[in-house]
N, C-alpha and C. Protein backbone atom coordinates (compact mmCIF):
# COMPACT_ATOMS: atom_id res chain seq x y z
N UNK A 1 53.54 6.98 -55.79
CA UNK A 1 53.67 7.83 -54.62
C UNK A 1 52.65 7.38 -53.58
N UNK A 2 52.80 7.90 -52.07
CA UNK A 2 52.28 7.33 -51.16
C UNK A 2 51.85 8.21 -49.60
N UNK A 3 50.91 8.37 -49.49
CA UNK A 3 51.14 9.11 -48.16
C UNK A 3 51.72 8.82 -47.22
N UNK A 4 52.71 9.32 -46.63
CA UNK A 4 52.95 8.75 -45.13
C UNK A 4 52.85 9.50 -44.27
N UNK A 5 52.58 9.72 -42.60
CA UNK A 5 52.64 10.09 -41.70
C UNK A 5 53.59 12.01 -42.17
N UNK A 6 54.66 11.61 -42.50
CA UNK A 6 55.57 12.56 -42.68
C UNK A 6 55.51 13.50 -44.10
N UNK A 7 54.92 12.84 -44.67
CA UNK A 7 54.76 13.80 -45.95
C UNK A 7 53.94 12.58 -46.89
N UNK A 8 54.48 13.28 -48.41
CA UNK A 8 54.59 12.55 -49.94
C UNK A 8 55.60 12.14 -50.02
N UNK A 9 55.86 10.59 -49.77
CA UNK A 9 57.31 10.07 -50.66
C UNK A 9 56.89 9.47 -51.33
N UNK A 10 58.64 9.35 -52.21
CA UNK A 10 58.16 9.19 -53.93
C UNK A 10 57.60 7.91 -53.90
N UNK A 11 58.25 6.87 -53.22
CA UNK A 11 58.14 5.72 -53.75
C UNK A 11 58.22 4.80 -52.62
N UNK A 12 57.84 3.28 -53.03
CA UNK A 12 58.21 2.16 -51.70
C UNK A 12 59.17 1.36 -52.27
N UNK A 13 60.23 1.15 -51.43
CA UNK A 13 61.40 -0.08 -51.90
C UNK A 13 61.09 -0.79 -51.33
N UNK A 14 61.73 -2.45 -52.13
CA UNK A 14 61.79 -3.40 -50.93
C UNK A 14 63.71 -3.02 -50.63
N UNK A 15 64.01 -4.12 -49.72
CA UNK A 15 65.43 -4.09 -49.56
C UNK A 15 65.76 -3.61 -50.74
N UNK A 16 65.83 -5.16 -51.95
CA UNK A 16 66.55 -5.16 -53.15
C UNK A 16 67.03 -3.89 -53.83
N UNK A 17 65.42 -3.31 -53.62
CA UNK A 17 65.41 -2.60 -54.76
C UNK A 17 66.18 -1.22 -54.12
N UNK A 18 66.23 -0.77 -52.64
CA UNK A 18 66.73 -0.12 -51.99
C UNK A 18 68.03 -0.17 -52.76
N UNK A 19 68.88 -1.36 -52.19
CA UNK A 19 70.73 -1.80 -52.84
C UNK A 19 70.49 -1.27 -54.02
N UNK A 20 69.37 -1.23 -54.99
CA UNK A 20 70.04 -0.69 -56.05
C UNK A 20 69.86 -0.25 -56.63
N UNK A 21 69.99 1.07 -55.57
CA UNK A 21 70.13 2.47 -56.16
C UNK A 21 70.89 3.51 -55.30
N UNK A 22 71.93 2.43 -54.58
CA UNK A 22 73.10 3.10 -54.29
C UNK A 22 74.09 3.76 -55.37
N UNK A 23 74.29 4.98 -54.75
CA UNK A 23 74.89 5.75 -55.96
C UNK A 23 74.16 6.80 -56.38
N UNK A 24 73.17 6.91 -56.29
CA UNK A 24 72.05 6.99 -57.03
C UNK A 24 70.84 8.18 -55.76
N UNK A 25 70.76 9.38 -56.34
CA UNK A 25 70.08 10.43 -55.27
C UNK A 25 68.62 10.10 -55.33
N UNK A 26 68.02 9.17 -54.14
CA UNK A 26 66.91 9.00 -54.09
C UNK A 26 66.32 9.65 -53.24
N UNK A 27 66.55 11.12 -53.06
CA UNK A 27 65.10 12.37 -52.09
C UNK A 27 65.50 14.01 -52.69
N UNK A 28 64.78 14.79 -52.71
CA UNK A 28 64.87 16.16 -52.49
C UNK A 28 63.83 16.01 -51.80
N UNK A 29 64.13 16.88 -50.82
CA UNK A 29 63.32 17.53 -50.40
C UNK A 29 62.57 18.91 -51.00
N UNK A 30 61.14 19.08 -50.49
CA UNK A 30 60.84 20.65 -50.96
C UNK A 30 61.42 21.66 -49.92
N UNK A 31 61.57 22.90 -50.79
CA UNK A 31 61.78 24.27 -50.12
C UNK A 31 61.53 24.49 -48.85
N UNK A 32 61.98 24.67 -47.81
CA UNK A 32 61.63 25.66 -46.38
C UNK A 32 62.38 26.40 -45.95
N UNK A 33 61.21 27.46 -45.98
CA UNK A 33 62.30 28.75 -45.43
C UNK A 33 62.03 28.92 -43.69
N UNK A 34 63.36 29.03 -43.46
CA UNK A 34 63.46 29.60 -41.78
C UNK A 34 63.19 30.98 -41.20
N UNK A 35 62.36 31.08 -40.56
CA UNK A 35 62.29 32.58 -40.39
C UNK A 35 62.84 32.70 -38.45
N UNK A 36 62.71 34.01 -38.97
CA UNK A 36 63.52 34.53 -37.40
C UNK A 36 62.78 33.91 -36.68
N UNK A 37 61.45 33.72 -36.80
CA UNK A 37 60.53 33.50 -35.03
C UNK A 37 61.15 31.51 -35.13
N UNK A 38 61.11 30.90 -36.29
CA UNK A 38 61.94 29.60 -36.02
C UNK A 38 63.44 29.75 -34.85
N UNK A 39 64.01 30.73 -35.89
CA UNK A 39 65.37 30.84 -35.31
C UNK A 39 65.31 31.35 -33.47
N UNK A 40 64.69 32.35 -33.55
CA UNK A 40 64.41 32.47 -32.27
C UNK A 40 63.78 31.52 -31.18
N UNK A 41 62.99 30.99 -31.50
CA UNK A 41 62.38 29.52 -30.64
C UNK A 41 63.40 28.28 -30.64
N UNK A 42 64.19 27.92 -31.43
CA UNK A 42 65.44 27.27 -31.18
C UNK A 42 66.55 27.92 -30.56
N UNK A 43 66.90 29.14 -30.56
CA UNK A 43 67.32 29.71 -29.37
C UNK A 43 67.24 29.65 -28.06
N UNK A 44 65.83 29.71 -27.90
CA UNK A 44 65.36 29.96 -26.86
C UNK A 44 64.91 28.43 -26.04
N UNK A 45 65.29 26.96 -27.19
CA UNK A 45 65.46 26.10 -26.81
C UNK A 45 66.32 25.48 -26.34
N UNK A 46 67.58 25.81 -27.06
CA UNK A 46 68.81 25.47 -26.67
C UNK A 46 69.79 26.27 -26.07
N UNK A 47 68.98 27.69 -25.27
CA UNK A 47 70.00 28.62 -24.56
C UNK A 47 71.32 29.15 -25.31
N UNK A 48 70.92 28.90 -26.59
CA UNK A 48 71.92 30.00 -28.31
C UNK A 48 71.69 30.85 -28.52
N UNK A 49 71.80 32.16 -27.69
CA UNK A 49 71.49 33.18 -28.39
C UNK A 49 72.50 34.15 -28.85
N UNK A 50 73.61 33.32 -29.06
CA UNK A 50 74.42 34.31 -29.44
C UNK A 50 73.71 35.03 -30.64
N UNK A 51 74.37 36.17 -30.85
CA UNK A 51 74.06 37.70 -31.54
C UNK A 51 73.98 37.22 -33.01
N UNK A 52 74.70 36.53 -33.41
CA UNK A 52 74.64 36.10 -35.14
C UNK A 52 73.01 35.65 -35.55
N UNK A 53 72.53 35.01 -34.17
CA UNK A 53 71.10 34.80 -34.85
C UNK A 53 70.02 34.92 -34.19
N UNK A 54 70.61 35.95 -33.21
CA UNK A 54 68.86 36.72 -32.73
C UNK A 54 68.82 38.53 -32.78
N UNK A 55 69.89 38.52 -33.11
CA UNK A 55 70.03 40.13 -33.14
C UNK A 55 70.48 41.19 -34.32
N UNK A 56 68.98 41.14 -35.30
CA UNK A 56 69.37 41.64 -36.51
C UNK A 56 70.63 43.08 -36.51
N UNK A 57 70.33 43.79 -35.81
CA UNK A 57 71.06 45.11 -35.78
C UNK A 57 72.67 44.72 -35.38
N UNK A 58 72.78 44.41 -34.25
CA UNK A 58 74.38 43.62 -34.59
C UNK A 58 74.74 42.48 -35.67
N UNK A 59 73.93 42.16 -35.76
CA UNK A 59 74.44 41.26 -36.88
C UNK A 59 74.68 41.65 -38.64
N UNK A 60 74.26 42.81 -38.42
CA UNK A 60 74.27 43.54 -39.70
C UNK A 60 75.13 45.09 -39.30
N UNK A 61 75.94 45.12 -38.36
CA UNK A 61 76.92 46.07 -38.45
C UNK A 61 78.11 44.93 -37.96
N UNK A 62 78.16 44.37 -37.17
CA UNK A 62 79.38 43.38 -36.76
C UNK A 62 79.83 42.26 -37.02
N UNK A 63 78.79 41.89 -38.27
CA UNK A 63 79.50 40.75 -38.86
C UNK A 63 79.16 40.95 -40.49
N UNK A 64 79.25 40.22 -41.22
CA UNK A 64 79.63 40.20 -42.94
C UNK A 64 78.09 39.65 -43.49
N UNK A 65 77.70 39.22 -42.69
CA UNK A 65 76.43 38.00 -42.91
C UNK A 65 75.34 39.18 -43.74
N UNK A 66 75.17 40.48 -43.02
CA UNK A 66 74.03 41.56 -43.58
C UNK A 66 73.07 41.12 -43.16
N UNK A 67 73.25 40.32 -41.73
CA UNK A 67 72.03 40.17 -41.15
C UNK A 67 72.20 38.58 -39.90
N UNK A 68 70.88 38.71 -39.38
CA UNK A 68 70.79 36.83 -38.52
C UNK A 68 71.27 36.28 -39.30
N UNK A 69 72.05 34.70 -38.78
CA UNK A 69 71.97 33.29 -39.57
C UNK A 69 71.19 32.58 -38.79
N UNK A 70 70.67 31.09 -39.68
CA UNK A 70 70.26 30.12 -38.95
C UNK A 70 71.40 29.78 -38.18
N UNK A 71 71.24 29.20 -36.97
CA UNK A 71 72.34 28.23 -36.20
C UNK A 71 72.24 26.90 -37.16
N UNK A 72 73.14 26.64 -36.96
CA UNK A 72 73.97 25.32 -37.51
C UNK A 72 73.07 23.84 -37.26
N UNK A 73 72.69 23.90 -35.92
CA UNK A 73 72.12 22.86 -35.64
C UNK A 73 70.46 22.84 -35.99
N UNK A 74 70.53 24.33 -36.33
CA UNK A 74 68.91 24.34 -36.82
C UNK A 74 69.19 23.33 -37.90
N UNK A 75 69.72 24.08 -38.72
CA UNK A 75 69.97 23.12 -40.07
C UNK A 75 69.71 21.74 -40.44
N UNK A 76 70.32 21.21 -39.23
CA UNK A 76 70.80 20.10 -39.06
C UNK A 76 69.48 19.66 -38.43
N UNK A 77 69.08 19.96 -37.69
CA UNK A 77 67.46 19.28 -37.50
C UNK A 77 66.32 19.32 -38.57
N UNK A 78 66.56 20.03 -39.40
CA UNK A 78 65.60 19.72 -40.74
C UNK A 78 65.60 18.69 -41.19
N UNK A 79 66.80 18.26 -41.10
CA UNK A 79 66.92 16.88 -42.09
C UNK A 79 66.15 16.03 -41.94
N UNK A 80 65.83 15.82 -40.63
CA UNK A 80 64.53 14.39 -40.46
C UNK A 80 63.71 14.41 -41.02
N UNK A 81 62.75 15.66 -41.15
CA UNK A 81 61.38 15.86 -42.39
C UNK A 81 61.94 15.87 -43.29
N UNK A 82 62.74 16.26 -43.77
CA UNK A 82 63.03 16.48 -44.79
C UNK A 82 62.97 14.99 -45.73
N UNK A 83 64.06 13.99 -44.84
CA UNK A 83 64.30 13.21 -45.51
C UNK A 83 62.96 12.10 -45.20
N UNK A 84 62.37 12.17 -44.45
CA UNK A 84 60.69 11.27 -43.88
C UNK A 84 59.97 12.05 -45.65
N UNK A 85 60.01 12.93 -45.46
CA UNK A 85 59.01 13.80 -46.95
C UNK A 85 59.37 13.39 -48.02
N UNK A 86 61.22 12.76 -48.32
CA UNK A 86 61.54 12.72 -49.81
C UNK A 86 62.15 11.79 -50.57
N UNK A 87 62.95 10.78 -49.09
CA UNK A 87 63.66 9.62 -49.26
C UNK A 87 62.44 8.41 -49.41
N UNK A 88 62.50 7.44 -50.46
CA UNK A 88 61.68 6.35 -50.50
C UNK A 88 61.38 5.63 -48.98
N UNK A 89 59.86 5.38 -48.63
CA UNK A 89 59.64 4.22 -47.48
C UNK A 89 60.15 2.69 -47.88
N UNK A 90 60.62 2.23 -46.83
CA UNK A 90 61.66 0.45 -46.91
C UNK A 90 60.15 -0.28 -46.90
N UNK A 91 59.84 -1.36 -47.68
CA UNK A 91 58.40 -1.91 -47.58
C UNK A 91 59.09 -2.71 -46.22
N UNK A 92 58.35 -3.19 -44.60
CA UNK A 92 58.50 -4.12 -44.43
C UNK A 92 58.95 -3.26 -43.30
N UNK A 93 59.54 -2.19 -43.20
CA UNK A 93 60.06 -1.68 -42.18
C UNK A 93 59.40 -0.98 -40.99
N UNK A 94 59.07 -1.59 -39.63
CA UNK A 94 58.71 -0.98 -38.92
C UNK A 94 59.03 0.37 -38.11
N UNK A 95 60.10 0.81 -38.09
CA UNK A 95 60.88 1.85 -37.52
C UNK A 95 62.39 2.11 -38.12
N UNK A 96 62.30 3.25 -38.11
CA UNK A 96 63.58 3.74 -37.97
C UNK A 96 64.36 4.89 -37.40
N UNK A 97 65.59 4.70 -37.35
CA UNK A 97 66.13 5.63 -35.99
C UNK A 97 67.74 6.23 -36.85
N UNK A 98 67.35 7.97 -36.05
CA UNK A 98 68.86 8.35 -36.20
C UNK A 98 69.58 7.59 -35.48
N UNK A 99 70.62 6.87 -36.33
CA UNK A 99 71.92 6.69 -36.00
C UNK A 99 73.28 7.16 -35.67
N UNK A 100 73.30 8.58 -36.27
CA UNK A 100 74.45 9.45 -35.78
C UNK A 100 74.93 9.60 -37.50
N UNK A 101 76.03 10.62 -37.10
CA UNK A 101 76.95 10.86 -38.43
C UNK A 101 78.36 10.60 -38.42
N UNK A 102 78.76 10.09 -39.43
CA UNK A 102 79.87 10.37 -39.52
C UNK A 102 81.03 11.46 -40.28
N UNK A 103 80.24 12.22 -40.61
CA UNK A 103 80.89 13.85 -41.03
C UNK A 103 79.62 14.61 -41.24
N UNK A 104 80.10 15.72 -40.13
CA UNK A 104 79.16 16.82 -40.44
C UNK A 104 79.78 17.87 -40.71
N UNK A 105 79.53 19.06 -41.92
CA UNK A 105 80.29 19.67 -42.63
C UNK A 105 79.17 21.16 -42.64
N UNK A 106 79.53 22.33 -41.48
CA UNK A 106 78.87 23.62 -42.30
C UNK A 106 79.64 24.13 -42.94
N UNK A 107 79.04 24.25 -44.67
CA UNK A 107 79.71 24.99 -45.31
C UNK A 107 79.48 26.39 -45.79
N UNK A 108 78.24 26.81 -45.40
CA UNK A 108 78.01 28.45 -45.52
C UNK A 108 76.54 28.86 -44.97
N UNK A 109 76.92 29.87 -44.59
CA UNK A 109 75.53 30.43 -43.57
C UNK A 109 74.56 30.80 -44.06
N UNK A 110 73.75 30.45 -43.36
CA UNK A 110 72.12 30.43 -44.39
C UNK A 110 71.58 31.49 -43.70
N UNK A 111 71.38 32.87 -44.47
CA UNK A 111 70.56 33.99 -43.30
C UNK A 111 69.06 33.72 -43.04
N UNK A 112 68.76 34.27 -42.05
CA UNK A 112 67.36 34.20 -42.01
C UNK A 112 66.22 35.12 -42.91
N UNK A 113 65.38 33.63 -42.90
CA UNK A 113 64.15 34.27 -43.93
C UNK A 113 64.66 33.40 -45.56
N UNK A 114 66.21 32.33 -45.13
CA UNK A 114 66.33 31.65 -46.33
C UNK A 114 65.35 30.28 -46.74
N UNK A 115 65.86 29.83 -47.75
CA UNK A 115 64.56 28.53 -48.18
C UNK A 115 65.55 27.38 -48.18
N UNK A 116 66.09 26.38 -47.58
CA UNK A 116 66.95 25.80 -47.64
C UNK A 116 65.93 24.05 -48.14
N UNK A 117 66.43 23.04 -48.87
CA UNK A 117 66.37 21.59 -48.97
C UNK A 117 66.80 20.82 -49.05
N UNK A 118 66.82 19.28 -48.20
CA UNK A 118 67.76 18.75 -48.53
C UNK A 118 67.88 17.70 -49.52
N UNK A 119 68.77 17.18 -49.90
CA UNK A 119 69.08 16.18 -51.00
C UNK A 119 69.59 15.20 -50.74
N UNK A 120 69.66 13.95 -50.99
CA UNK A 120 69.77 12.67 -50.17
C UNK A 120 70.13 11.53 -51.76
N UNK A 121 71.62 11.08 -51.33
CA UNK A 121 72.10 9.85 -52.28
C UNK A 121 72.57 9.04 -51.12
N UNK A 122 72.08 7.42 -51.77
CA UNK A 122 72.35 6.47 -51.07
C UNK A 122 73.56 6.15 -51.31
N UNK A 123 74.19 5.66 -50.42
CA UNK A 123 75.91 6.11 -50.22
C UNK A 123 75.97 4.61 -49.71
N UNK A 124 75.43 3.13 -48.64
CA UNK A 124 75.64 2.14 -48.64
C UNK A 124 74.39 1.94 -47.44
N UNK A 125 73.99 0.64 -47.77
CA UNK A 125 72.88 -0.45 -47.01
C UNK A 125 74.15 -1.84 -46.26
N UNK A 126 73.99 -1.46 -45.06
CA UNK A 126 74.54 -2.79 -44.55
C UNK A 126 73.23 -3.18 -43.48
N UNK A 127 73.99 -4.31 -43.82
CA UNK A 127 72.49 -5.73 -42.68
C UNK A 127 73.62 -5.53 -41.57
N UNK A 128 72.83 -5.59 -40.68
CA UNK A 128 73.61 -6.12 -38.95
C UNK A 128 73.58 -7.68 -38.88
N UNK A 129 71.72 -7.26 -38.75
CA UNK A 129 71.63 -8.89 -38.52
C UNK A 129 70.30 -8.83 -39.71
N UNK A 130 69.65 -9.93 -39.68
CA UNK A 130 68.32 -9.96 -40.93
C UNK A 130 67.32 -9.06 -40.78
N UNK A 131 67.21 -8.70 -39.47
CA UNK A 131 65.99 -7.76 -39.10
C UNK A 131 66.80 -6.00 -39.03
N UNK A 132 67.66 -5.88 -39.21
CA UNK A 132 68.34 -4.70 -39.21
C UNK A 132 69.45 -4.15 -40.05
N UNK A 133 68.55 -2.98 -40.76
CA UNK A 133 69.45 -2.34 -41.82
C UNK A 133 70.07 -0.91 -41.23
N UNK A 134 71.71 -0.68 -41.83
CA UNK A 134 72.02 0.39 -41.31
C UNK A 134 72.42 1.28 -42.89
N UNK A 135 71.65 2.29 -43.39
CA UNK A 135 71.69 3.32 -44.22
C UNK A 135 72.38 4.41 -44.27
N UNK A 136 73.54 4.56 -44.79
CA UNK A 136 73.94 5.76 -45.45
C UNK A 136 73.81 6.82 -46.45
N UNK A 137 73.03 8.23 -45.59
CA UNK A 137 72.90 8.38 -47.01
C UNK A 137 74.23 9.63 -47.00
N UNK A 138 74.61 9.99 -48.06
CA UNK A 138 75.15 11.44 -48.03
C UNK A 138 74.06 12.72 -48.56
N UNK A 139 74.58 13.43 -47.36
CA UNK A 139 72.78 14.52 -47.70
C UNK A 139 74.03 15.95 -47.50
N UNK A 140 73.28 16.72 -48.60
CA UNK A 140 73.61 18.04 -48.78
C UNK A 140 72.46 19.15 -48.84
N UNK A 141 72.58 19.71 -47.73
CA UNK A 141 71.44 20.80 -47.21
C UNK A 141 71.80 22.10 -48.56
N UNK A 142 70.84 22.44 -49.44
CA UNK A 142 70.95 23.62 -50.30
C UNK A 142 70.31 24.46 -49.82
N UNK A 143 71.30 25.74 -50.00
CA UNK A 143 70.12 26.96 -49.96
C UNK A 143 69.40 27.87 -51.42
N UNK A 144 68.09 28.43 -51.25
CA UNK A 144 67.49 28.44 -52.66
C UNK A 144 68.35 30.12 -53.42
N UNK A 145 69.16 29.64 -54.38
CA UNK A 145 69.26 31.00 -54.88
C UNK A 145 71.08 30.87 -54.64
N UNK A 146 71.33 30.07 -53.52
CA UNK A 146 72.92 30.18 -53.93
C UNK A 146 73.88 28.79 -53.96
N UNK A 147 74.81 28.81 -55.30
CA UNK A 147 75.71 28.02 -55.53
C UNK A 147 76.12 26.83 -54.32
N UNK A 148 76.28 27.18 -52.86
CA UNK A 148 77.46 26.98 -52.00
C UNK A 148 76.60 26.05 -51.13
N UNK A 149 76.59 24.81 -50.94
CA UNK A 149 75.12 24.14 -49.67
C UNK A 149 75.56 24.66 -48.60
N UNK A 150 74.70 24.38 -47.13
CA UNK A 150 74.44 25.06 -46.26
C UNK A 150 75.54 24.09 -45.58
N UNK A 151 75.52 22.54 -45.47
CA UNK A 151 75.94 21.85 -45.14
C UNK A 151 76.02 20.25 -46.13
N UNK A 152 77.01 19.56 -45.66
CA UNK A 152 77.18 18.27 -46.05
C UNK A 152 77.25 17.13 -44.91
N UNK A 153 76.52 16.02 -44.72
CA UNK A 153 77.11 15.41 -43.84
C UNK A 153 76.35 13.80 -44.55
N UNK A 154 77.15 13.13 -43.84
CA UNK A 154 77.44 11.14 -43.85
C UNK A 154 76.34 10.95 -43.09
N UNK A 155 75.14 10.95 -42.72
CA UNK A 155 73.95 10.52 -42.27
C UNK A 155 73.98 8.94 -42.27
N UNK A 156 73.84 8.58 -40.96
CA UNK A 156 73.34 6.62 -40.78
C UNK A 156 72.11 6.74 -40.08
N UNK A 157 71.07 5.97 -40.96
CA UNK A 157 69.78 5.71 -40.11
C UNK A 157 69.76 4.27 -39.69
N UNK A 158 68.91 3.63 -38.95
CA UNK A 158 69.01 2.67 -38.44
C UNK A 158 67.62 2.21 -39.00
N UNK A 159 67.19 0.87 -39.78
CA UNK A 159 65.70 0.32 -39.94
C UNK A 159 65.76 -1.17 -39.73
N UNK A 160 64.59 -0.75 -38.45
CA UNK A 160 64.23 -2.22 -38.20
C UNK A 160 63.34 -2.55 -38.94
N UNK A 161 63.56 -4.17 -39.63
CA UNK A 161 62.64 -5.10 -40.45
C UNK A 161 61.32 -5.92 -39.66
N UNK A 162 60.52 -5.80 -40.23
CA UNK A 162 59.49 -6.67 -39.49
C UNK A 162 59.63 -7.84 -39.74
């Protein structure tokens, strides 16, 4: 294990050893729970305030939830620590960059004050060119305590080689 900037990750790959362990779930993340004043400051970042997740009292007579949810995209912005904290560092790699997704999947609402983490299997490593790897992982956001993840999505990062 190793300190980095972003957390404790487990381990350092080179490429090789990266390829192979496709297939193969190389991160959890630890536990974090979202609380309203999160939820509310991303609100209040992205002009979301609809009622599902800033307004306990409607949201617990007018919808099913029994309360706030996180927004969706909160969710979805965890993932970067998450996966900086749990996915192995590339030895050799100077940077790397979201690349985008190719399926993003909410599959059940995470109320506020939940502990959600994510989980990360390497799904494929392609080279562009020698100095550039493009990573797939498939990551499934859990929440702590229930069966159903929060979300699923096809995650591509981008790492440049030194």
């Amino acid at each position: 294990m190793h300190q980095s900037k972003y957390g404790l990750n487990p381990s350092v790959f080179t490429v090789a050893e990266l390829r192979a362990h496709i297939g193969q779930e190389v991160g959890c993340a630890s536990w974090l729970t979202i609380s309203q004043e999160m939820i509310d400051t991303f609100a209040n970042l992205t002009n979301d305030h609809q009622y599902i997740h800033v307004n306990q009292r409607r949201a617990m007579t007018e919808t099913s939830y029994g309360g706030t949810i996180v927004h969706g995209f909160l969710t979805l912005s965890m993932l970067t620590q998450m996966l900086m904290s749990a996915a192995p560092t590339i030895k050799g790699a100077s940077t790397s960059i979201n690349y985008g997704f190719d399926k993003i999947r909410f599959l059940t609402p995470v109320p506020s004050g939940s502990a959600i983490r994510g989980r990360f299997t390497l799904a494929a490593v392609e080279e562009r060119v020698p100095s550039e790897l493009t990573v797939r992982y498939e990551t499934t956001l859990e929440i702590r305590d229930n069966d159903r993840p929060a979300l699923f999505a096809d995650w591509l990062v981008r790492l440049y080689l030194r």
